[in-house]
PDB file of N, CA and C in Angstrom:
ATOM      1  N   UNK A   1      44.431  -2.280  43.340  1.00  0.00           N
ATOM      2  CA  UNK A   1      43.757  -1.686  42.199  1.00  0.00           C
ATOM      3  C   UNK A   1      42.370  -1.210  42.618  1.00  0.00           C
ATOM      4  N   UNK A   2      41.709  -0.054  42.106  1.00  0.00           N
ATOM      5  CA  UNK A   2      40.749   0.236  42.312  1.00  0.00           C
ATOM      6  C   UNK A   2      39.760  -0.419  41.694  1.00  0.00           C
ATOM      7  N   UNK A   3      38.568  -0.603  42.341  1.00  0.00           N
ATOM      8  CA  UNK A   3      37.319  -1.157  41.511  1.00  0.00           C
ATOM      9  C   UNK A   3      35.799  -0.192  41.553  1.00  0.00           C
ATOM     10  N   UNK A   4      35.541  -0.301  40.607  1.00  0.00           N
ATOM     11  CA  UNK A   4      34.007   0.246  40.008  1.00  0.00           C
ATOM     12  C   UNK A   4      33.015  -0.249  39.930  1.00  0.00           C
ATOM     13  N   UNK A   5      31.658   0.015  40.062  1.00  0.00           N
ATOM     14  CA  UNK A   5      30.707  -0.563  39.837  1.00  0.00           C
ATOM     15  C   UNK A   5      29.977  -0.275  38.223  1.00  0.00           C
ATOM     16  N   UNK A   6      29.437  -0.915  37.942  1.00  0.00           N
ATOM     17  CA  UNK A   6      29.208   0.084  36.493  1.00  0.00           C
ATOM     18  C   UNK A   6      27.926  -1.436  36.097  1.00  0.00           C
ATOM     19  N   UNK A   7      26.742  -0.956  35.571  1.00  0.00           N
ATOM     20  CA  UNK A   7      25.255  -1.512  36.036  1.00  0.00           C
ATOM     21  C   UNK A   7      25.646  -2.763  36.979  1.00  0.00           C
ATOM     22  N   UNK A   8      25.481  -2.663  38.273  1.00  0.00           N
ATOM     23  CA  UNK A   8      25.918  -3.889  38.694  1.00  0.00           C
ATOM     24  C   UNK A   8      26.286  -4.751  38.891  1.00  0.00           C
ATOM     25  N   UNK A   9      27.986  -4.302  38.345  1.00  0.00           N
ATOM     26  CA  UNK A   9      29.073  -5.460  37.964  1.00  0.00           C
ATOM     27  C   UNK A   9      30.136  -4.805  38.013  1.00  0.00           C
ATOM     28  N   UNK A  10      31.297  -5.265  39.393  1.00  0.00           N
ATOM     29  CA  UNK A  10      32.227  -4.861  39.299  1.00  0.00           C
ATOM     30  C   UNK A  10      33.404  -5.029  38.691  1.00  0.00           C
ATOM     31  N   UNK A  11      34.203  -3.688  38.690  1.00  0.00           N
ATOM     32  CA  UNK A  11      35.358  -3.748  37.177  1.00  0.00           C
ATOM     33  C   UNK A  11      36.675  -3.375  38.157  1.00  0.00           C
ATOM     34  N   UNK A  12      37.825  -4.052  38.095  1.00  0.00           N
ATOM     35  CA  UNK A  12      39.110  -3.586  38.199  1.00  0.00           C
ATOM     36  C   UNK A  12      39.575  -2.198  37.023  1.00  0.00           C
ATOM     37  N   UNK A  13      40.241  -1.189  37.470  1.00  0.00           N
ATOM     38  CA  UNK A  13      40.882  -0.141  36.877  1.00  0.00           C
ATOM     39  C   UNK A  13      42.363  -1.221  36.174  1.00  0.00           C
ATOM     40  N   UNK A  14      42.703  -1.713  35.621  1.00  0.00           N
ATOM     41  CA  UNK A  14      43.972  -2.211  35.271  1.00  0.00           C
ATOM     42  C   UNK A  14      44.916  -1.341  34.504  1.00  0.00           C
ATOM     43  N   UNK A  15      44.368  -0.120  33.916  1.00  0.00           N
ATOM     44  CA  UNK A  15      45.268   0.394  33.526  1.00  0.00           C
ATOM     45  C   UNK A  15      44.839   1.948  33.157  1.00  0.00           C
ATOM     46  N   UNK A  16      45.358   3.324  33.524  1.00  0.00           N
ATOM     47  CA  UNK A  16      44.798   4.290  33.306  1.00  0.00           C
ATOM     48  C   UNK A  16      45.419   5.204  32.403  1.00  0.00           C
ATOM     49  N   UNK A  17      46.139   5.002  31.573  1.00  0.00           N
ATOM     50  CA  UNK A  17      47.270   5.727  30.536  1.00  0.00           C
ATOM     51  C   UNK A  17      47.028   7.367  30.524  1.00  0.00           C
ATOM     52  N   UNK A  18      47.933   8.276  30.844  1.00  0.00           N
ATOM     53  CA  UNK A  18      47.636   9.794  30.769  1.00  0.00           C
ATOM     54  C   UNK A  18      46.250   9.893  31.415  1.00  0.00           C
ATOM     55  N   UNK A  19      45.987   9.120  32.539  1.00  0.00           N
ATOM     56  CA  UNK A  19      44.725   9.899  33.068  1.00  0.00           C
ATOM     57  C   UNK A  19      43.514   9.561  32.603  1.00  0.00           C
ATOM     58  N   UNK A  20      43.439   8.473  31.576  1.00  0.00           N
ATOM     59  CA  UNK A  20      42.395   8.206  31.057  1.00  0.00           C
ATOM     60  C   UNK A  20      40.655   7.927  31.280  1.00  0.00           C
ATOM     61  N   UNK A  21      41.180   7.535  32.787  1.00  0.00           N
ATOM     62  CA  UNK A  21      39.523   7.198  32.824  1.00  0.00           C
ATOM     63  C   UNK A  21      39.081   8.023  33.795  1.00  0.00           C
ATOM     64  N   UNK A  22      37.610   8.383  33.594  1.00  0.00           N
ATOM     65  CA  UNK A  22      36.547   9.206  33.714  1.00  0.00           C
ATOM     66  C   UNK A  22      35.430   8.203  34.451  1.00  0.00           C
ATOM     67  N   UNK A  23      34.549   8.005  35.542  1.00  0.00           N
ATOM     68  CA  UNK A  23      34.338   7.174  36.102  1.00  0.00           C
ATOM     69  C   UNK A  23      32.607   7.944  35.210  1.00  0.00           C
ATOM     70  N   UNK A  24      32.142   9.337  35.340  1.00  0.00           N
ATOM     71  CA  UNK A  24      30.830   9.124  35.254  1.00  0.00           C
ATOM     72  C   UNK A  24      30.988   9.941  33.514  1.00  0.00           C
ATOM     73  N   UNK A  25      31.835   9.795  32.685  1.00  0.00           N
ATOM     74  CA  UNK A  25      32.136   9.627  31.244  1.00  0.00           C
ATOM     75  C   UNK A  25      31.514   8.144  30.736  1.00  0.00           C
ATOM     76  N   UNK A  26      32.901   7.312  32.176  1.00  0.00           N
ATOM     77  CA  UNK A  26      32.523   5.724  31.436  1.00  0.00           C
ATOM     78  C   UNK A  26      30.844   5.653  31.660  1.00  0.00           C
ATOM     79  N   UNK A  27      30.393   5.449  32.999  1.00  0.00           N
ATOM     80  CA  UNK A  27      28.636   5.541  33.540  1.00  0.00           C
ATOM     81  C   UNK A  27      27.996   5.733  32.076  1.00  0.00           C
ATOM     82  N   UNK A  28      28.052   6.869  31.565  1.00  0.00           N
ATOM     83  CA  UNK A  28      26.845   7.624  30.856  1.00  0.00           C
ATOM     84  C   UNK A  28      27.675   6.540  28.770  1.00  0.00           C
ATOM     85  N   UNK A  29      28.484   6.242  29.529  1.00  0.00           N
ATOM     86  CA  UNK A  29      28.690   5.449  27.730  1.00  0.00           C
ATOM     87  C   UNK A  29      28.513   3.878  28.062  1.00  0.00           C
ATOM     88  N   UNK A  30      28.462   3.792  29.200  1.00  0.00           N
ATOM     89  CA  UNK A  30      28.081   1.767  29.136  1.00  0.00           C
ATOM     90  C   UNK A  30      26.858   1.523  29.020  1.00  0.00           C
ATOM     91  N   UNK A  31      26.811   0.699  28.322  1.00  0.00           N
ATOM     92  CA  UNK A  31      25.599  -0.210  27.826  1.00  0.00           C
ATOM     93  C   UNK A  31      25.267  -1.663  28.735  1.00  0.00           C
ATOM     94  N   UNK A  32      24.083  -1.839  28.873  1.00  0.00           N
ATOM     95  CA  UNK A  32      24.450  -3.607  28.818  1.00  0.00           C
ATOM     96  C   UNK A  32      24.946  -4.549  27.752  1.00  0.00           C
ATOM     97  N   UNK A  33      25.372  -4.196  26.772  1.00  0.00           N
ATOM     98  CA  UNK A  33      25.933  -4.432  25.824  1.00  0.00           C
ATOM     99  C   UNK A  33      27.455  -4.995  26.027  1.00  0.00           C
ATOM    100  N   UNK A  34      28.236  -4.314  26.975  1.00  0.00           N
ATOM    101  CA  UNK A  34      29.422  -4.332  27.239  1.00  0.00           C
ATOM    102  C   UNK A  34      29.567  -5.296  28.555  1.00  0.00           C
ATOM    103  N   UNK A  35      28.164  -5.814  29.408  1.00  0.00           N
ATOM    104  CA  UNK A  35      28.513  -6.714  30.481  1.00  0.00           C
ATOM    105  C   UNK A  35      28.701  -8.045  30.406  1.00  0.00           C
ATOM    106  N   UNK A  36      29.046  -8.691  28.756  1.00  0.00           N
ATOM    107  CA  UNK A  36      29.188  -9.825  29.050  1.00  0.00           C
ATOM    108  C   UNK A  36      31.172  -9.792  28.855  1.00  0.00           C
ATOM    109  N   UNK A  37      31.314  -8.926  27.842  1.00  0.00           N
ATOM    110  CA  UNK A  37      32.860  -8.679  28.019  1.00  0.00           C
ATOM    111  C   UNK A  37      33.828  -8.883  29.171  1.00  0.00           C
ATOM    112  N   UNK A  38      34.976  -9.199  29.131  1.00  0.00           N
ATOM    113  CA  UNK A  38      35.890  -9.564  30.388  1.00  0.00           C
ATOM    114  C   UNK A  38      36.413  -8.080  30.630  1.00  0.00           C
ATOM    115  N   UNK A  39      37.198  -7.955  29.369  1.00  0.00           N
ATOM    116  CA  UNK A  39      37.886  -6.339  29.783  1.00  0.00           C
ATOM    117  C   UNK A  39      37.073  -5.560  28.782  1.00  0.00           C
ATOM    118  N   UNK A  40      37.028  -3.882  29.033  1.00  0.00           N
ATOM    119  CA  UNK A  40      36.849  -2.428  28.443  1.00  0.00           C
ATOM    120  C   UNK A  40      37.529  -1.430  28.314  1.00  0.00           C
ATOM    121  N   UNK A  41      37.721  -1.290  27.322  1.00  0.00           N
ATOM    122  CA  UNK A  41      38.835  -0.735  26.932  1.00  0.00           C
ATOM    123  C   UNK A  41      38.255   1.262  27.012  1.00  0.00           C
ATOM    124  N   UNK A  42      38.445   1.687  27.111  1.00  0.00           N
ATOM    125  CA  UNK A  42      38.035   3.278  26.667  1.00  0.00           C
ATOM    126  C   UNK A  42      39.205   4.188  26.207  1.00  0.00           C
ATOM    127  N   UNK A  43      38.813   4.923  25.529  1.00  0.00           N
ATOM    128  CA  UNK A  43      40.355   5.656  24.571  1.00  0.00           C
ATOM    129  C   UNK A  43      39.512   6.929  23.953  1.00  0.00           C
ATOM    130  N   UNK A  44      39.742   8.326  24.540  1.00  0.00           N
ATOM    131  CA  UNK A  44      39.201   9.604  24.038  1.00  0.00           C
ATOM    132  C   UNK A  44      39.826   9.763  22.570  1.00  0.00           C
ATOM    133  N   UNK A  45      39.018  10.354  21.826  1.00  0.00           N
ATOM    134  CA  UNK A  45      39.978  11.137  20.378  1.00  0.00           C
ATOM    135  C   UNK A  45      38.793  12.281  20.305  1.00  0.00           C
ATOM    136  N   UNK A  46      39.256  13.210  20.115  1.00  0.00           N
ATOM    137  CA  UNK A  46      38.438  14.224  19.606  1.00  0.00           C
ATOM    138  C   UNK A  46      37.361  14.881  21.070  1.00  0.00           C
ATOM    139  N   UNK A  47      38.410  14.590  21.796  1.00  0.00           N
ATOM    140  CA  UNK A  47      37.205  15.164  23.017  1.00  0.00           C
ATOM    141  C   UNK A  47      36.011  13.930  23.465  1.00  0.00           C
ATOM    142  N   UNK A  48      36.607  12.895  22.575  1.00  0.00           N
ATOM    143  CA  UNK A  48      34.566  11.903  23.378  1.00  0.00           C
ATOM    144  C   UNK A  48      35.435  10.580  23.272  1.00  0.00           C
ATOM    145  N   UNK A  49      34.512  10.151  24.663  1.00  0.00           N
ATOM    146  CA  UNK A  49      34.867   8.720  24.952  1.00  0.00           C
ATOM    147  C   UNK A  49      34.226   7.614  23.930  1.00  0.00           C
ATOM    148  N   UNK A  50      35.119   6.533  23.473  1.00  0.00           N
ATOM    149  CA  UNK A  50      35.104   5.299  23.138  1.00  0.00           C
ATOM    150  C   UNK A  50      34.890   3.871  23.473  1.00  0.00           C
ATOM    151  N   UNK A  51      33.797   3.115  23.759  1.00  0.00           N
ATOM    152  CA  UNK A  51      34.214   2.343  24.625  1.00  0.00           C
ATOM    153  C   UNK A  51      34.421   0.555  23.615  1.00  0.00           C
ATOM    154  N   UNK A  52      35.168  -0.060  24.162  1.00  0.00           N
ATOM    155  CA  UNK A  52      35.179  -0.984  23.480  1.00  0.00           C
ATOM    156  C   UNK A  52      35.671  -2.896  24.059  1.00  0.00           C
ATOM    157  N   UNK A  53      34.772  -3.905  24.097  1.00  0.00           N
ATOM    158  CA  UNK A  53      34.593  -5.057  24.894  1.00  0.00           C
ATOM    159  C   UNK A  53      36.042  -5.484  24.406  1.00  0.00           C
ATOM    160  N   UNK A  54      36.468  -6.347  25.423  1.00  0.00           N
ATOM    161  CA  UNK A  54      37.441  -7.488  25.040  1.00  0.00           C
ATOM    162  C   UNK A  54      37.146  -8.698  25.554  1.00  0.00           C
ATOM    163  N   UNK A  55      37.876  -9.850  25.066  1.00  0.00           N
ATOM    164  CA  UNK A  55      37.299 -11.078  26.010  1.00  0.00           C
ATOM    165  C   UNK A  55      38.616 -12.054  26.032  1.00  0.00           C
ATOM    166  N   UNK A  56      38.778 -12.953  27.154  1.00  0.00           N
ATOM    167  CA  UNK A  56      39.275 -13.683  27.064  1.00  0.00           C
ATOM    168  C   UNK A  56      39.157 -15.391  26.128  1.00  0.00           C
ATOM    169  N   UNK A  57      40.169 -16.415  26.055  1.00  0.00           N
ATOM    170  CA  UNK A  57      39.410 -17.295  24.797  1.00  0.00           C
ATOM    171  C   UNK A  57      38.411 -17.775  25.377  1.00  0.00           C
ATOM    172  N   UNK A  58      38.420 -18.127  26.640  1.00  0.00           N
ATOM    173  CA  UNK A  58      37.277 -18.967  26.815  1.00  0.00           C
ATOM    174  C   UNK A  58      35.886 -18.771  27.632  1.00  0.00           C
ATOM    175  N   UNK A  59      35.654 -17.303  26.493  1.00  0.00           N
ATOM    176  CA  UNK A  59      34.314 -16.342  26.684  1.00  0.00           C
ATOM    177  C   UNK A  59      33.604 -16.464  25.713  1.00  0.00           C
ATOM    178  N   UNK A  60      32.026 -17.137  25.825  1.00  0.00           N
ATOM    179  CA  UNK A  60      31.648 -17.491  24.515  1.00  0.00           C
ATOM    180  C   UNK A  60      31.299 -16.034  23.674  1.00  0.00           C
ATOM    181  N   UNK A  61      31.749 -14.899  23.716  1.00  0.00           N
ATOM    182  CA  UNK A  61      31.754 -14.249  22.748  1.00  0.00           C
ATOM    183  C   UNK A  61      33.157 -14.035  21.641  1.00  0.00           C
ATOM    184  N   UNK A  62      34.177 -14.577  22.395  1.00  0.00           N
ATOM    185  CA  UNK A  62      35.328 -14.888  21.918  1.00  0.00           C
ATOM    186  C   UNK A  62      35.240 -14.809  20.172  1.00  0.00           C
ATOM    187  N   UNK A  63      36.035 -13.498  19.876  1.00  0.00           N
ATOM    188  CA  UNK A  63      36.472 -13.806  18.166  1.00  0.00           C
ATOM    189  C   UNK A  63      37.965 -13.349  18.323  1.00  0.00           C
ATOM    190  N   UNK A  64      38.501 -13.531  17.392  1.00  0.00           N
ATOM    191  CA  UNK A  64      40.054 -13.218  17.190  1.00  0.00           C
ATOM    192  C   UNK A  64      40.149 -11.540  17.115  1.00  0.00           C
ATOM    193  N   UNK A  65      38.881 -10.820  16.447  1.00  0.00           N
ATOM    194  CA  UNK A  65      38.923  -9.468  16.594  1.00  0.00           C
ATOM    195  C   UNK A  65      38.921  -8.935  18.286  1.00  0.00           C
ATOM    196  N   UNK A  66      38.535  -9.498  19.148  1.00  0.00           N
ATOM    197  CA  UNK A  66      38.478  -9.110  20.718  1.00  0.00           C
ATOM    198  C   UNK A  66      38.721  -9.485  21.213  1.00  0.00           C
ATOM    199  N   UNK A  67      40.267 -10.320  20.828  1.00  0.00           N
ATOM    200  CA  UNK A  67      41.248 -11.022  21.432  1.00  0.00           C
ATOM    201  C   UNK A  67      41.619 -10.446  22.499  1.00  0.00           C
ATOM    202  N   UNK A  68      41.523 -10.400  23.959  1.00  0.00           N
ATOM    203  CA  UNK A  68      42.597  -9.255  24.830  1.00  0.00           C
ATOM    204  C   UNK A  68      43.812  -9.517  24.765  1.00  0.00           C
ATOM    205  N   UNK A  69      44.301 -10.624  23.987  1.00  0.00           N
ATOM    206  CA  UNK A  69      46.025 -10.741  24.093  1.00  0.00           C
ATOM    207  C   UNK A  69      46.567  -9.726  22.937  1.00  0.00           C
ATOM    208  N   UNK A  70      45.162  -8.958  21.974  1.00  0.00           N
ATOM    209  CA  UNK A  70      45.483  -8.027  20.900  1.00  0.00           C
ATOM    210  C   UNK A  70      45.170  -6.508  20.941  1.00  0.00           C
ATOM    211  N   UNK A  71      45.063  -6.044  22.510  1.00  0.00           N
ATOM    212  CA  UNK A  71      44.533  -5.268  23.568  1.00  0.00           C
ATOM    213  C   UNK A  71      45.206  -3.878  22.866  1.00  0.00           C
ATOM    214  N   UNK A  72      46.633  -4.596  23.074  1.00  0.00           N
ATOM    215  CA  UNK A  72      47.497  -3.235  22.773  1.00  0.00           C
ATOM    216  C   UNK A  72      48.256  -2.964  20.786  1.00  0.00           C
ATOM    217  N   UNK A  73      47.879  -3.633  20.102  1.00  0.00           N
ATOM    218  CA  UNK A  73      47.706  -3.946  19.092  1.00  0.00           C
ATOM    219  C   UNK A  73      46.823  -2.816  18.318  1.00  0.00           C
ATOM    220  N   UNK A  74      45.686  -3.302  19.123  1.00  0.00           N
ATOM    221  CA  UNK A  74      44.424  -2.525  18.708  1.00  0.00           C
ATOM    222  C   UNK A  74      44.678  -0.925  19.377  1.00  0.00           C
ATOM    223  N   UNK A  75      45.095  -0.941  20.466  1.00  0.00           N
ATOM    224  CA  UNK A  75      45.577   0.965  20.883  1.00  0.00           C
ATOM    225  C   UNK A  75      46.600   1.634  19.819  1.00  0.00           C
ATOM    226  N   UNK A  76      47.276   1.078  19.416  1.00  0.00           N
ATOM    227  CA  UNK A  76      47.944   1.165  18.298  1.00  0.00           C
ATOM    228  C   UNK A  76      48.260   1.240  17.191  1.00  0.00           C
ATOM    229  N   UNK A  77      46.674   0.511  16.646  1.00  0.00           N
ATOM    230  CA  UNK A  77      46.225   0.914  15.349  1.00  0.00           C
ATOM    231  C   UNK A  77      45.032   1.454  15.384  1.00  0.00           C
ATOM    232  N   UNK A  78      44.394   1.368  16.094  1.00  0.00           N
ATOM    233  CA  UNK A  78      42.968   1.830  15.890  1.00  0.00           C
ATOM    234  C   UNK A  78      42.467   3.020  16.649  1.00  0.00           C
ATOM    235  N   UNK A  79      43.570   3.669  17.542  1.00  0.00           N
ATOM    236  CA  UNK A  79      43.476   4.691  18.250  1.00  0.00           C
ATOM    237  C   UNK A  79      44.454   6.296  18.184  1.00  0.00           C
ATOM    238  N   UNK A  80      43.877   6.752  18.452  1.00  0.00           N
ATOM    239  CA  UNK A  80      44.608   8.524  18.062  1.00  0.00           C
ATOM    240  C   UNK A  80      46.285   8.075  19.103  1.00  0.00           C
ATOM    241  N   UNK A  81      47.033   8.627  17.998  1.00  0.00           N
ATOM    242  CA  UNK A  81      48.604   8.571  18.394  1.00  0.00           C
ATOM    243  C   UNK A  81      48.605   9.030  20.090  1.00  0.00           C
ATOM    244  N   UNK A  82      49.107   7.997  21.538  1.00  0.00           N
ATOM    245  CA  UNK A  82      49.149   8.559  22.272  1.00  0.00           C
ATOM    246  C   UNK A  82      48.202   9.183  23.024  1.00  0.00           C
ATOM    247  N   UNK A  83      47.195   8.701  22.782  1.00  0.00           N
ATOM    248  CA  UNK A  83      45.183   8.881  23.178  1.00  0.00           C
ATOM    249  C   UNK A  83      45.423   8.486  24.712  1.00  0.00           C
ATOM    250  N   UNK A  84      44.803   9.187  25.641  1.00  0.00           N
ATOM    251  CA  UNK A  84      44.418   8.675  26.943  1.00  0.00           C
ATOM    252  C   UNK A  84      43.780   7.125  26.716  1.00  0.00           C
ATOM    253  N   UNK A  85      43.480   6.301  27.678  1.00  0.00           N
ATOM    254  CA  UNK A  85      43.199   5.349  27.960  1.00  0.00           C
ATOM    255  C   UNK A  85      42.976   4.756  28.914  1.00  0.00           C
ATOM    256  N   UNK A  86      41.882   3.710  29.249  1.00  0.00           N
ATOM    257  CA  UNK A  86      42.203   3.033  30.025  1.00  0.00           C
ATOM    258  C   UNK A  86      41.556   1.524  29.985  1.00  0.00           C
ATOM    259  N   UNK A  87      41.857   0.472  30.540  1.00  0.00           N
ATOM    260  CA  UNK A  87      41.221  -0.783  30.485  1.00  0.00           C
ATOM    261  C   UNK A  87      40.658  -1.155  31.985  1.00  0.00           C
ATOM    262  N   UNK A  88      39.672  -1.567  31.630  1.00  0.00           N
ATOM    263  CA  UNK A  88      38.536  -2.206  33.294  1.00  0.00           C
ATOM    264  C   UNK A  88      38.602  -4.016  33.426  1.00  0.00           C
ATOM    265  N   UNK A  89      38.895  -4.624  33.795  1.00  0.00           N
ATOM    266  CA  UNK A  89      39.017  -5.899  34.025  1.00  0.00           C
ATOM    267  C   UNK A  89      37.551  -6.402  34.694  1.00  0.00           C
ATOM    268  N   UNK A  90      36.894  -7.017  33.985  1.00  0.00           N
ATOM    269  CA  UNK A  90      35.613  -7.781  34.854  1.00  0.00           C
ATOM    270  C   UNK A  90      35.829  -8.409  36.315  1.00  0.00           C
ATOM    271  N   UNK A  91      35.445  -8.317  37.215  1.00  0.00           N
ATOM    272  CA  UNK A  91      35.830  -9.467  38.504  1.00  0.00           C
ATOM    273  C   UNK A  91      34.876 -10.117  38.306  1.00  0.00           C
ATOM    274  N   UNK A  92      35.124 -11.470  38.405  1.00  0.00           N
ATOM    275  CA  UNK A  92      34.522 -12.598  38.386  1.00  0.00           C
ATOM    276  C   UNK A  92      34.052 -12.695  39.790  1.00  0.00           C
ATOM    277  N   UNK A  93      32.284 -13.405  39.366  1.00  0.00           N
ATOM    278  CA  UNK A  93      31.609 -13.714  40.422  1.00  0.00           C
ATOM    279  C   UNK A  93      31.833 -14.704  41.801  1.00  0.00           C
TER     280      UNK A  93
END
């Protein structure tokens, strides 16, 4: 699998659906906001990237809304029918 750097923390590519990810799209939409998250989800609609944290349970940001076992759940309801995509996996230190 490929890996990324993104503010000084590297990410596994785990999944790139239709081509989804954009390496300096993702760059210019991450926050530090998104580095305590395990996985990142990104999903275009309308021409612009989305980005959005997931966590595993035993991440103290952990809620049932950013469940990653509800990863694909959430592509499914909360995303344009068939939307590019892709998810980044945190590597642990």
């Amino acid at each position: 699998m490929k890996t990324y750097k993104l503010n000084d923390q590297e990410y596994e590519l785990i999944k790139n659906y239709r081509d989804g990810f954009d390496l300096q799209e993702t760059k210019a939409k991450f926050t530090d906001y998104f580095t305590d998250y395990d996985y990142i989800l990104g999903d275009w609609a309308y021409g612009k990237l989305r980005l959005k944290g997931f966590c595993e349970q035993t991440n103290k940001l952990f809620k049932p809304l950013n469940d990653f076992k509800g990863v694909e759940k959430y592509i499914k309801d909360y995303c344009a029918y068939n939307c590019r995509h892709f998810i980044l996996k945190k590597k642990q230190d």
